[in-house]
PDB file of N, CA and C in Angstrom:
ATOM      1  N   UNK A   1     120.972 103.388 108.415  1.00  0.00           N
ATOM      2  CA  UNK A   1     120.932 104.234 107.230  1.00  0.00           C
ATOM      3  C   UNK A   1     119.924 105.348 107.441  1.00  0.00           C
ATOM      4  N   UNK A   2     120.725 106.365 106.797  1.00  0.00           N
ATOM      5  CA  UNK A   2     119.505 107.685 107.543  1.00  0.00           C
ATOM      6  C   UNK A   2     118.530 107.666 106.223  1.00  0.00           C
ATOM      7  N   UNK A   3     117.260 108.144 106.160  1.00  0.00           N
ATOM      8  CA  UNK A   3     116.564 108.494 105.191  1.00  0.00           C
ATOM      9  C   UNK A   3     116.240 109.685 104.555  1.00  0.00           C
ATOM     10  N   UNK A   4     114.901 110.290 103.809  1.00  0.00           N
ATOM     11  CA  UNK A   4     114.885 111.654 103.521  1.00  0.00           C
ATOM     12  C   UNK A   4     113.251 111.145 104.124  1.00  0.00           C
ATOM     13  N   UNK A   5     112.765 112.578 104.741  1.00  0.00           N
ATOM     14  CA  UNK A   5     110.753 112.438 105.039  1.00  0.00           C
ATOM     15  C   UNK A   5     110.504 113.768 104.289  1.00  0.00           C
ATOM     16  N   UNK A   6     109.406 113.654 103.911  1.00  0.00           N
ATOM     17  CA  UNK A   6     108.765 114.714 103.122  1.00  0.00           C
ATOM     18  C   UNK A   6     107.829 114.969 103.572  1.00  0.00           C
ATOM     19  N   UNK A   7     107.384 116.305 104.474  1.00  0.00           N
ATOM     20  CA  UNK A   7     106.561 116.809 104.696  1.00  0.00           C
ATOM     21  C   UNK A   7     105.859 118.014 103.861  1.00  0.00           C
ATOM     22  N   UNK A   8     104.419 117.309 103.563  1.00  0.00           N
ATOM     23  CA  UNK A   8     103.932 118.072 102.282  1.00  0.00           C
ATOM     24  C   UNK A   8     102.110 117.817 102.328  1.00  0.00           C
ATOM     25  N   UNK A   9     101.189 118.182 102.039  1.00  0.00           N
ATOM     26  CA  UNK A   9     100.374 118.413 101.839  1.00  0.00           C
ATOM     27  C   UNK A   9      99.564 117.113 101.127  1.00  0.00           C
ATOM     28  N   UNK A  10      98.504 116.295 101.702  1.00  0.00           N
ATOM     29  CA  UNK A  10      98.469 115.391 100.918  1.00  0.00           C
ATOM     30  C   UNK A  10      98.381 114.677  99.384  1.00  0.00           C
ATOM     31  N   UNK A  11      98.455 115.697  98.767  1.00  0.00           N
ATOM     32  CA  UNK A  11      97.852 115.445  97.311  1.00  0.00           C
ATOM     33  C   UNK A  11      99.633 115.179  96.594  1.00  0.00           C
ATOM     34  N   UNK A  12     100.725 115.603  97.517  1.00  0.00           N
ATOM     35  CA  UNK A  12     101.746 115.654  96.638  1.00  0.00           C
ATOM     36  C   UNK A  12     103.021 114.209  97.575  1.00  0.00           C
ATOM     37  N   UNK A  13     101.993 113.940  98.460  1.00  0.00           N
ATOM     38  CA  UNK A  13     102.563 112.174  98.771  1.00  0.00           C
ATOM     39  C   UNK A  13     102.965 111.406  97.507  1.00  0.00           C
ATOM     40  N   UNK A  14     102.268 111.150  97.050  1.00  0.00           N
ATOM     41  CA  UNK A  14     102.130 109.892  96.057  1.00  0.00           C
ATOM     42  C   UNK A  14     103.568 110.157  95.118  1.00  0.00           C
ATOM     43  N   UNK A  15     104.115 111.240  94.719  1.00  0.00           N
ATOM     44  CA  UNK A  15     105.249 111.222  93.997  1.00  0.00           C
ATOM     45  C   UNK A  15     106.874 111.091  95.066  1.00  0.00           C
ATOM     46  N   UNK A  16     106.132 111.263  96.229  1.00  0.00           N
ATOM     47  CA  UNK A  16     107.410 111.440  97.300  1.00  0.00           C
ATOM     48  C   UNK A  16     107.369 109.715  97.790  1.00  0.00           C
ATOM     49  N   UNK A  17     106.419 108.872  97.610  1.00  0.00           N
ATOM     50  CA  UNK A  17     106.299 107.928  98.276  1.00  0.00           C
ATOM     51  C   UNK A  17     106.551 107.205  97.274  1.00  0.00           C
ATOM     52  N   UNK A  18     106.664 107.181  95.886  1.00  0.00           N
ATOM     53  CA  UNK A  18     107.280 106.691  94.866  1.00  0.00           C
ATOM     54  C   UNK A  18     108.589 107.043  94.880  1.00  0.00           C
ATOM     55  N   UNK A  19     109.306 108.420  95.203  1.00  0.00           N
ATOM     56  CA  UNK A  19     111.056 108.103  95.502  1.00  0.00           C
ATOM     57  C   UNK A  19     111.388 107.628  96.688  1.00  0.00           C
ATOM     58  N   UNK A  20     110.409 106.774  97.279  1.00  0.00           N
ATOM     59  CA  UNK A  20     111.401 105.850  98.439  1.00  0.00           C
ATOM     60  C   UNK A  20     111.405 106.736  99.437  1.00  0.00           C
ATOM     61  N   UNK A  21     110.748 108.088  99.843  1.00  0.00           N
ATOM     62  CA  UNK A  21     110.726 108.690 101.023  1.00  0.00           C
ATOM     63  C   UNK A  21     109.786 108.788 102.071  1.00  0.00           C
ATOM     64  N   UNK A  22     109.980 108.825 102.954  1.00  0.00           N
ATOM     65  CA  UNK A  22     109.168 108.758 104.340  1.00  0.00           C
ATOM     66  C   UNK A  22     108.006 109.831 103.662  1.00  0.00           C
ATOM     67  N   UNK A  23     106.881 109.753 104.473  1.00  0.00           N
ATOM     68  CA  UNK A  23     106.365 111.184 104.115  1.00  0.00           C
ATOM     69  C   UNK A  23     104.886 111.741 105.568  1.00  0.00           C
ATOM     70  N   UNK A  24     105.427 112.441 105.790  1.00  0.00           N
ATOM     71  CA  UNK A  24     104.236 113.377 106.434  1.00  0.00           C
ATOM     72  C   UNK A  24     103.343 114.093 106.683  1.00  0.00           C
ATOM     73  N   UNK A  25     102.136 113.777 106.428  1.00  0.00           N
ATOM     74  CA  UNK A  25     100.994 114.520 105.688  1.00  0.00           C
ATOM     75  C   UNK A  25     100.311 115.428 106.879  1.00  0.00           C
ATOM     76  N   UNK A  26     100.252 116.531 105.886  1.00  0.00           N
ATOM     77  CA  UNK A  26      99.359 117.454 106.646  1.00  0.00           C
ATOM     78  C   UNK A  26      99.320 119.045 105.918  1.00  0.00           C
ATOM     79  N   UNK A  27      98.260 119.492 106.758  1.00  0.00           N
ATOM     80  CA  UNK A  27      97.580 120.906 106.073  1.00  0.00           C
ATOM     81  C   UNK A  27      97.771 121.806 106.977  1.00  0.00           C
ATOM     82  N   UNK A  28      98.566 121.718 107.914  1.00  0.00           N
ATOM     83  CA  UNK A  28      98.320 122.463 109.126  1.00  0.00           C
ATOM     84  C   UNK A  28      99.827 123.087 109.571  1.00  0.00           C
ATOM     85  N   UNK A  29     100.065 124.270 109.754  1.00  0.00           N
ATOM     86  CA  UNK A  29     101.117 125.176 110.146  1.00  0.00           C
ATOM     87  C   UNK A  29     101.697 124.622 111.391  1.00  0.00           C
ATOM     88  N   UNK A  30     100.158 124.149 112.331  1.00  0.00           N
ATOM     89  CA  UNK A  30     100.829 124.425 113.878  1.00  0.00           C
ATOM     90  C   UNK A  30     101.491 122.247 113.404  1.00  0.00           C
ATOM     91  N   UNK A  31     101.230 121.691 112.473  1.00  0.00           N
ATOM     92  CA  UNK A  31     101.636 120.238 112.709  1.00  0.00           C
ATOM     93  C   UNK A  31     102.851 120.687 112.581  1.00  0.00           C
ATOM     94  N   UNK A  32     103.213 121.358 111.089  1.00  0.00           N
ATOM     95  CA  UNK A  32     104.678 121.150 110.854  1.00  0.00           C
ATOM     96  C   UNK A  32     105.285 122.048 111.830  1.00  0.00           C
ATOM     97  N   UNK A  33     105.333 122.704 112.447  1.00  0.00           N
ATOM     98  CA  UNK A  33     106.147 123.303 113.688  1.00  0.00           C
ATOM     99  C   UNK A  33     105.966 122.288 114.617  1.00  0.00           C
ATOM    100  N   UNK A  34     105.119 121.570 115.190  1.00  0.00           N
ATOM    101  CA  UNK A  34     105.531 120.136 115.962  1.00  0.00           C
ATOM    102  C   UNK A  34     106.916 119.523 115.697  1.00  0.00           C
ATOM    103  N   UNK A  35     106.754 119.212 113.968  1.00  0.00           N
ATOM    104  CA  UNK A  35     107.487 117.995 113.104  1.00  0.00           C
ATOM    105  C   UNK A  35     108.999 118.590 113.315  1.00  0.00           C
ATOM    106  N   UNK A  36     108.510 119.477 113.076  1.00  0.00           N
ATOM    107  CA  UNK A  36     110.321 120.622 112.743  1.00  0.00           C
ATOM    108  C   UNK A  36     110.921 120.188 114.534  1.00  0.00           C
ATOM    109  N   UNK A  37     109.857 120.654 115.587  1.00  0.00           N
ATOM    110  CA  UNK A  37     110.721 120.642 116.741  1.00  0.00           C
ATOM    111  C   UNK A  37     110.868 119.074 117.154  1.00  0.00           C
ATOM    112  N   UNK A  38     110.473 118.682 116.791  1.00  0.00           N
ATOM    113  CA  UNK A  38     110.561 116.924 117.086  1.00  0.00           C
ATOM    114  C   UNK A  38     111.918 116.269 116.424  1.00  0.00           C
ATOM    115  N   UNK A  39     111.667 116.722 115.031  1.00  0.00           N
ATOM    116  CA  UNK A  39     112.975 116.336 114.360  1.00  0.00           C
ATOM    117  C   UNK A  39     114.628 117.055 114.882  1.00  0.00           C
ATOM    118  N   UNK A  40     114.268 118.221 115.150  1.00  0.00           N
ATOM    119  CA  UNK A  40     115.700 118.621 115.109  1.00  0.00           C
ATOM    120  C   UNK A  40     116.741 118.099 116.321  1.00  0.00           C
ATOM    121  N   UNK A  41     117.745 117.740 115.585  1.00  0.00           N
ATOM    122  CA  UNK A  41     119.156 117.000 116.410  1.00  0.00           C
ATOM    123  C   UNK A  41     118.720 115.410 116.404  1.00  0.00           C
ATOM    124  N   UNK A  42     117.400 114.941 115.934  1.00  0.00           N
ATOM    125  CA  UNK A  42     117.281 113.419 115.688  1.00  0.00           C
ATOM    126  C   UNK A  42     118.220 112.945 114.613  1.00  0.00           C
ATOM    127  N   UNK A  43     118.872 112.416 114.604  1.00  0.00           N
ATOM    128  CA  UNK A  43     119.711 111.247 113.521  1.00  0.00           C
ATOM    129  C   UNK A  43     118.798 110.281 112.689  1.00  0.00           C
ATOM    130  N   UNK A  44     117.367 110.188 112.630  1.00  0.00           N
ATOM    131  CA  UNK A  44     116.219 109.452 112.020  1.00  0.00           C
ATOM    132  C   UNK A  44     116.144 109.691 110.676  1.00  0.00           C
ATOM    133  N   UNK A  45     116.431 111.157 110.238  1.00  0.00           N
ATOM    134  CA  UNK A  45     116.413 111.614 109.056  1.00  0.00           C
ATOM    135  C   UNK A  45     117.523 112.482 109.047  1.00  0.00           C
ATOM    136  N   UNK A  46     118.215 112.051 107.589  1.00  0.00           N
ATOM    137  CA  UNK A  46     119.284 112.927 106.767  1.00  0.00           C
ATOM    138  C   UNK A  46     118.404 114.570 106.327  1.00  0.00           C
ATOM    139  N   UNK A  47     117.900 114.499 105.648  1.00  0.00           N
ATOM    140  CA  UNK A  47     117.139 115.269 104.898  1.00  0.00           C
ATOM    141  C   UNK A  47     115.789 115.299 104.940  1.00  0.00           C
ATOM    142  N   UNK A  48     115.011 116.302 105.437  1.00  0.00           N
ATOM    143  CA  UNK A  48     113.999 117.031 105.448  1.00  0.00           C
ATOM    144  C   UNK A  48     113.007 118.117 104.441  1.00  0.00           C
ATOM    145  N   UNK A  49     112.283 117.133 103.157  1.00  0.00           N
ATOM    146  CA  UNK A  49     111.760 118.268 102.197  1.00  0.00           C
ATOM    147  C   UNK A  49     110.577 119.164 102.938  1.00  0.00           C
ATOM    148  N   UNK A  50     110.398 120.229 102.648  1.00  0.00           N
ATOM    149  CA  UNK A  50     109.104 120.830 103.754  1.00  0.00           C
ATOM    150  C   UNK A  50     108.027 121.603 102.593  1.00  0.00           C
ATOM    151  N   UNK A  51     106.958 120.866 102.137  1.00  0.00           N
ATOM    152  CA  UNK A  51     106.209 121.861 101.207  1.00  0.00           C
ATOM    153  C   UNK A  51     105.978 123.522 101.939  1.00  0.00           C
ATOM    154  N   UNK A  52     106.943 124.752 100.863  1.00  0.00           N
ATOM    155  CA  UNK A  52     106.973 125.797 101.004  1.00  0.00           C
ATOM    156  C   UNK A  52     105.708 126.044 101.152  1.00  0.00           C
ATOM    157  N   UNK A  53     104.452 126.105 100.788  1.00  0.00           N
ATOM    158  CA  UNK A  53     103.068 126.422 101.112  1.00  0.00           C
ATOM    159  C   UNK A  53     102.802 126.059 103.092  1.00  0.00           C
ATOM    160  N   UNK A  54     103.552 125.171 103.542  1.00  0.00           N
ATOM    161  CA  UNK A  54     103.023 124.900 104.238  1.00  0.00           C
ATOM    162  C   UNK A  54     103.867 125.521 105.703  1.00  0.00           C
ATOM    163  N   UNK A  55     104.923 126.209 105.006  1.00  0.00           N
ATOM    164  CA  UNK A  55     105.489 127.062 105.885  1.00  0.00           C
ATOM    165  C   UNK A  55     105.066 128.422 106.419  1.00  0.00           C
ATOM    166  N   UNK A  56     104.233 128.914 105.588  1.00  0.00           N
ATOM    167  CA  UNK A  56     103.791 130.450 105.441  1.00  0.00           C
ATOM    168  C   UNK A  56     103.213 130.747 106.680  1.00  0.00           C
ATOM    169  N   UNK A  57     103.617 131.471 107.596  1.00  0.00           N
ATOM    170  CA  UNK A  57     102.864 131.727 108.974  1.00  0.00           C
ATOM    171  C   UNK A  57     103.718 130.980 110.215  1.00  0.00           C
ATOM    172  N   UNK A  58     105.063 129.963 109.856  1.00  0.00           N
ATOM    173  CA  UNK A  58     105.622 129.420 110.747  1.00  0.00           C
ATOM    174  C   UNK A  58     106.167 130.359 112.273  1.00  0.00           C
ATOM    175  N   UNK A  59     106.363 130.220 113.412  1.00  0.00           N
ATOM    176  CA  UNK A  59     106.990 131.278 114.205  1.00  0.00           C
ATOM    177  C   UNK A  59     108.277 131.567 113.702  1.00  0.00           C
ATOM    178  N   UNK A  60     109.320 132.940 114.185  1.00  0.00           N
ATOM    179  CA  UNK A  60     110.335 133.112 113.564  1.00  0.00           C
ATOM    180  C   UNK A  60     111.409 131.840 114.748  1.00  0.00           C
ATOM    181  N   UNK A  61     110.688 131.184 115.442  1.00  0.00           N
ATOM    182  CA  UNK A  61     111.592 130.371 116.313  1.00  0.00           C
ATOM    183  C   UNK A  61     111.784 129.040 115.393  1.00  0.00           C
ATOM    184  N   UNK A  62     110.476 128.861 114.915  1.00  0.00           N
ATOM    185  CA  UNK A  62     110.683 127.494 114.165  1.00  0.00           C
ATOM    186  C   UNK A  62     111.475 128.069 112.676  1.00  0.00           C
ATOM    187  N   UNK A  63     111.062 128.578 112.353  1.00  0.00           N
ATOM    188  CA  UNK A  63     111.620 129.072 110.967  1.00  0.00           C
ATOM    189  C   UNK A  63     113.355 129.310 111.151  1.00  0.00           C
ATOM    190  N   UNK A  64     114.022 129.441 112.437  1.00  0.00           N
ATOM    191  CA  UNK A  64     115.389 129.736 112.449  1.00  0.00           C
ATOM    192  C   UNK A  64     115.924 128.381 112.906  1.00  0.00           C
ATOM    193  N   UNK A  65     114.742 127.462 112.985  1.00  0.00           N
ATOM    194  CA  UNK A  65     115.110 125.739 113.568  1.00  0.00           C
ATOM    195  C   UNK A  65     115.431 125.279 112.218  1.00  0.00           C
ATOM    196  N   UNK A  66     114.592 125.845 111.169  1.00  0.00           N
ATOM    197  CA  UNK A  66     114.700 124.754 109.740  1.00  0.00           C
ATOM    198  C   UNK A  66     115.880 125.615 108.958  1.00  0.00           C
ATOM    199  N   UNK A  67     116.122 127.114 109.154  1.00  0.00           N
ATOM    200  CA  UNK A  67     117.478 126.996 108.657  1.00  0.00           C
ATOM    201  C   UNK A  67     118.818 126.953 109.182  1.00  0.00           C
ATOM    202  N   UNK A  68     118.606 126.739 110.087  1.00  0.00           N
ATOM    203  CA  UNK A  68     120.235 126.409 111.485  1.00  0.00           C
ATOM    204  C   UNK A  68     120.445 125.221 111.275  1.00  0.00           C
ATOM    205  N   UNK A  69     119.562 123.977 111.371  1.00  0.00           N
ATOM    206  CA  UNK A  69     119.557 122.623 111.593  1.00  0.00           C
ATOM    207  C   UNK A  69     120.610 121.830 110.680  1.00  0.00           C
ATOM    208  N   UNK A  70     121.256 121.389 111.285  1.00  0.00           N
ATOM    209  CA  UNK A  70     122.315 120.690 110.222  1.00  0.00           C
ATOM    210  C   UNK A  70     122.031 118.996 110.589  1.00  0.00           C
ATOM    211  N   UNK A  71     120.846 118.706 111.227  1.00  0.00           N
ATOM    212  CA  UNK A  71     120.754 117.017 111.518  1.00  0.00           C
ATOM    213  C   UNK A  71     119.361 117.745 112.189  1.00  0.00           C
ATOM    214  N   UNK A  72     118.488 116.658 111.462  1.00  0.00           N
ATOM    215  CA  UNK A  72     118.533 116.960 109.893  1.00  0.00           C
ATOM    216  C   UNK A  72     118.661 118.092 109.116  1.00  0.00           C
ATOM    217  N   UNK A  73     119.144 118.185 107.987  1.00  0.00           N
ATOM    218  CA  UNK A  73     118.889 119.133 107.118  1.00  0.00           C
ATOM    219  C   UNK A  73     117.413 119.812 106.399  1.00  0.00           C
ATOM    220  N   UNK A  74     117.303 120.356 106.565  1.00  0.00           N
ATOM    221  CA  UNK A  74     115.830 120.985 106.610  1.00  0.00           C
ATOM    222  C   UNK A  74     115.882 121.556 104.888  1.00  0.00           C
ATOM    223  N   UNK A  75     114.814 121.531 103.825  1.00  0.00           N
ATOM    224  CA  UNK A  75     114.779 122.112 102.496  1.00  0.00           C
ATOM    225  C   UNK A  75     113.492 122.194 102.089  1.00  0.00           C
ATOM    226  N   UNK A  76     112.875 123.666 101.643  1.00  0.00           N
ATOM    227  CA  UNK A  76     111.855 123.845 101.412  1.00  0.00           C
ATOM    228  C   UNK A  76     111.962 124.053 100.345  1.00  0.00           C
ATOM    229  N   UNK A  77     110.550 123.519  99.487  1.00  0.00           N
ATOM    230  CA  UNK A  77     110.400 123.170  98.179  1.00  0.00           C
ATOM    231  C   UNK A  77     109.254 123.749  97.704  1.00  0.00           C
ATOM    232  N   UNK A  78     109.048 124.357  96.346  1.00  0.00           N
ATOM    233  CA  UNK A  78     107.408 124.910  95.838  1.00  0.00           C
ATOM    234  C   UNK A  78     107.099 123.653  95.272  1.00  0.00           C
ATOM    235  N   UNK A  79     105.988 123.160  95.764  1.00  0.00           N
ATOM    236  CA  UNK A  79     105.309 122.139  94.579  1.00  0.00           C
ATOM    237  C   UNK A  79     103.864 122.532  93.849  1.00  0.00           C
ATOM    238  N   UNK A  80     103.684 123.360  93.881  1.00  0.00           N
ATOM    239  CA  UNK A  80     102.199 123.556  93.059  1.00  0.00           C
ATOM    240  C   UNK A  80     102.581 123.746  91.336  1.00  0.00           C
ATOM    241  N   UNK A  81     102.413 122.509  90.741  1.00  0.00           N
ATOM    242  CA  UNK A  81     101.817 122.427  89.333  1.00  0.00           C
ATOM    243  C   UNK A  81     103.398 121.568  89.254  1.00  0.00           C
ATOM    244  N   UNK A  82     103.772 120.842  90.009  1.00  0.00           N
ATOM    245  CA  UNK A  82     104.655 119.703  89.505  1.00  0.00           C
ATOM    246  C   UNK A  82     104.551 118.467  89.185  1.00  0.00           C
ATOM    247  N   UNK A  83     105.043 117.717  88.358  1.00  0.00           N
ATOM    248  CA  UNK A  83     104.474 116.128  88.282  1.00  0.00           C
ATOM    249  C   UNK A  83     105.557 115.626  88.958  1.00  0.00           C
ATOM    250  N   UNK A  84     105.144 114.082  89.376  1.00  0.00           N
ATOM    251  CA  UNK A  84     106.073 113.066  89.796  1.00  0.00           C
ATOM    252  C   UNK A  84     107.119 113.034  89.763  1.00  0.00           C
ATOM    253  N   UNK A  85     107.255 112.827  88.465  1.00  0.00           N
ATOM    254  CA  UNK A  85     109.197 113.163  87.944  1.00  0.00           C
ATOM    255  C   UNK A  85     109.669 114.533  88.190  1.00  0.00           C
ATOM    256  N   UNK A  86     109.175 115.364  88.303  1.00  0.00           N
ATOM    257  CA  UNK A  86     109.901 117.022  88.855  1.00  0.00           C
ATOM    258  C   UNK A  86     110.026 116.178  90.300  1.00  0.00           C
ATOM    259  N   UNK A  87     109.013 115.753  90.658  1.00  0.00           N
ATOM    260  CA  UNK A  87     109.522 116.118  92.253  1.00  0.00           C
ATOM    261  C   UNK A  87     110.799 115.051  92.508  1.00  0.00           C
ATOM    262  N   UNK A  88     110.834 113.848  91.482  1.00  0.00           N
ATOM    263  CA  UNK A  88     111.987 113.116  92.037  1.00  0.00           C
ATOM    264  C   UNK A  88     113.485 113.545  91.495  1.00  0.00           C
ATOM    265  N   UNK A  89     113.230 114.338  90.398  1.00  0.00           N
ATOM    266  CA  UNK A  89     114.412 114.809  90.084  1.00  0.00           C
ATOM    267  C   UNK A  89     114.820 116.399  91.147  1.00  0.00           C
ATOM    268  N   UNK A  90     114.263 116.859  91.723  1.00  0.00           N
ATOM    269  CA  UNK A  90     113.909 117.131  92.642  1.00  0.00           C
ATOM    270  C   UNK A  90     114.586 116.643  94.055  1.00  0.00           C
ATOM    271  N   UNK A  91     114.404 116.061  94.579  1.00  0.00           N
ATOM    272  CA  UNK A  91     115.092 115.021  95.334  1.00  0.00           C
ATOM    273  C   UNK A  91     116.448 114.239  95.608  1.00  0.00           C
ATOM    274  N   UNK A  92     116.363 114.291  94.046  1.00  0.00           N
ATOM    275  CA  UNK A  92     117.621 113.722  93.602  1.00  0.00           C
ATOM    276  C   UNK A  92     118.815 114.901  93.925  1.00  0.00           C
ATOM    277  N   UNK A  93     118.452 115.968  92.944  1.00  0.00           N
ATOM    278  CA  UNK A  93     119.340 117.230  93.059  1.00  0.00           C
ATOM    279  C   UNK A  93     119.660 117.922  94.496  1.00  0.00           C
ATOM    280  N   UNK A  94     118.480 117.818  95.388  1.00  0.00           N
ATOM    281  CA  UNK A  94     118.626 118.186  96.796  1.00  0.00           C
ATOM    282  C   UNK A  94     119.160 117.000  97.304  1.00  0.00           C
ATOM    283  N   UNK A  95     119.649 115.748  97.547  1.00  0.00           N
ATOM    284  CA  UNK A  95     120.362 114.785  97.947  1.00  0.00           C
ATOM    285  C   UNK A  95     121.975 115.042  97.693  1.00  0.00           C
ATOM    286  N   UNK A  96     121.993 115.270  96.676  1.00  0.00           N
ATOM    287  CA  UNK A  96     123.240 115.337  95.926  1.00  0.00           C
ATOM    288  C   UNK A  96     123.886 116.931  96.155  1.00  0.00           C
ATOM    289  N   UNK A  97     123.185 117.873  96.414  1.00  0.00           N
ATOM    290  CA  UNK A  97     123.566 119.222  97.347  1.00  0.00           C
ATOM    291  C   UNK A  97     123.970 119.419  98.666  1.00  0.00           C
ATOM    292  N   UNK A  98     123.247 118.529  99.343  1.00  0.00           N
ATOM    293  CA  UNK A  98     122.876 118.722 100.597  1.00  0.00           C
ATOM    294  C   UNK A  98     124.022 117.577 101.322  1.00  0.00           C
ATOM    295  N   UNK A  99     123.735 116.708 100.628  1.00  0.00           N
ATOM    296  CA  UNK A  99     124.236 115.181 101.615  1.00  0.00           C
ATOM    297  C   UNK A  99     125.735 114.938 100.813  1.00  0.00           C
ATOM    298  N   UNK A 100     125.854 115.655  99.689  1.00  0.00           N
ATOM    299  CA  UNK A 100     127.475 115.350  99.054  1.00  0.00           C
ATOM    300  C   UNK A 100     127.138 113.863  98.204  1.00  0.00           C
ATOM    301  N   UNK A 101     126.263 112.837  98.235  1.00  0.00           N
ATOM    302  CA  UNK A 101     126.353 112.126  96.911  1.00  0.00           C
ATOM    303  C   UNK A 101     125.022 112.155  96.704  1.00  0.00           C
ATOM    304  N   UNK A 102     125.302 111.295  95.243  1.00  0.00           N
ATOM    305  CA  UNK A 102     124.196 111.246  94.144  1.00  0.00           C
ATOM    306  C   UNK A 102     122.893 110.310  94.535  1.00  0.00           C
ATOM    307  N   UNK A 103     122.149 109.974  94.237  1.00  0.00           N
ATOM    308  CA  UNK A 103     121.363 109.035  94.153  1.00  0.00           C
ATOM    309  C   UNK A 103     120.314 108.709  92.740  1.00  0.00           C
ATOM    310  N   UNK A 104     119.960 108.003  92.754  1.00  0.00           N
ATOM    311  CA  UNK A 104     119.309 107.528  91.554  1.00  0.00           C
ATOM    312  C   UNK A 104     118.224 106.805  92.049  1.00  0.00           C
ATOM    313  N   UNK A 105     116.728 107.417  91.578  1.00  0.00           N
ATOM    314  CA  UNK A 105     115.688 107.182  91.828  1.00  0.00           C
ATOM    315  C   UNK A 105     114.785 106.231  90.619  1.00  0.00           C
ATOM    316  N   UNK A 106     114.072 105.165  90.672  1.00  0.00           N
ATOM    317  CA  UNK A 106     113.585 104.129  89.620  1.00  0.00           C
ATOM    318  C   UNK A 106     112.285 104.420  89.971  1.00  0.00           C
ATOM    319  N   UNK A 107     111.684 104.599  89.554  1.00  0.00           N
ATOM    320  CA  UNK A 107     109.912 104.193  89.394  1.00  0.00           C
ATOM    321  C   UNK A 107     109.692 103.156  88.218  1.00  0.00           C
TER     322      UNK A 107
END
């Protein structure tokens, strides 16, 4: 079963790790251009959230990795001033875009 990982900034784990998703913490430009080239064409993850803050400054090589990539699917998200439930409804709606069904998230 494939999953979703959320790569995001640490303070906004705790609502991603409450919808049941992987998650990857960090503050750093040059990590998530690692993460991006590591992931792409892996089958490990369906879906890829990427905190938009943490894209800003990416190369235009990685930046054409996260929107080409169709395995995983790559989706960047604003989270500054969201609660928990935004981000899982959130999740939900990008699951159900991206991957063709629904899901339903419980806390």
């Amino acid at each position: 079963m494939q999953k979703v990982l959320a790569i995001v900034r640490p303070q906004f784990s705790p609502g991603f790790l409450l919808a049941g998703c992987d998650v990857f913490e960090t503050e750093r430009t040059s990590e998530v251009e690692r993460k991006v080239k590591e992931l792409v064409g892996k089958k490990d993850y369906a879906l890829v959230i990427i905190d938009s803050a943490l894209t800003v400054g990416v190369s235009p090589y990685v930046r054409t990795l996260i929107f080409d990539s169709m395995e995983p699917i790559f989706i960047e998200i604003g989270l500054e001033g969201t609660s928990d439930e935004k981000i899982i409804r959130e999740i939900e709606n990008l699951a159900r875009e991206s991957l063709g069904y629904s899901i339903k998230i419980k806390i």
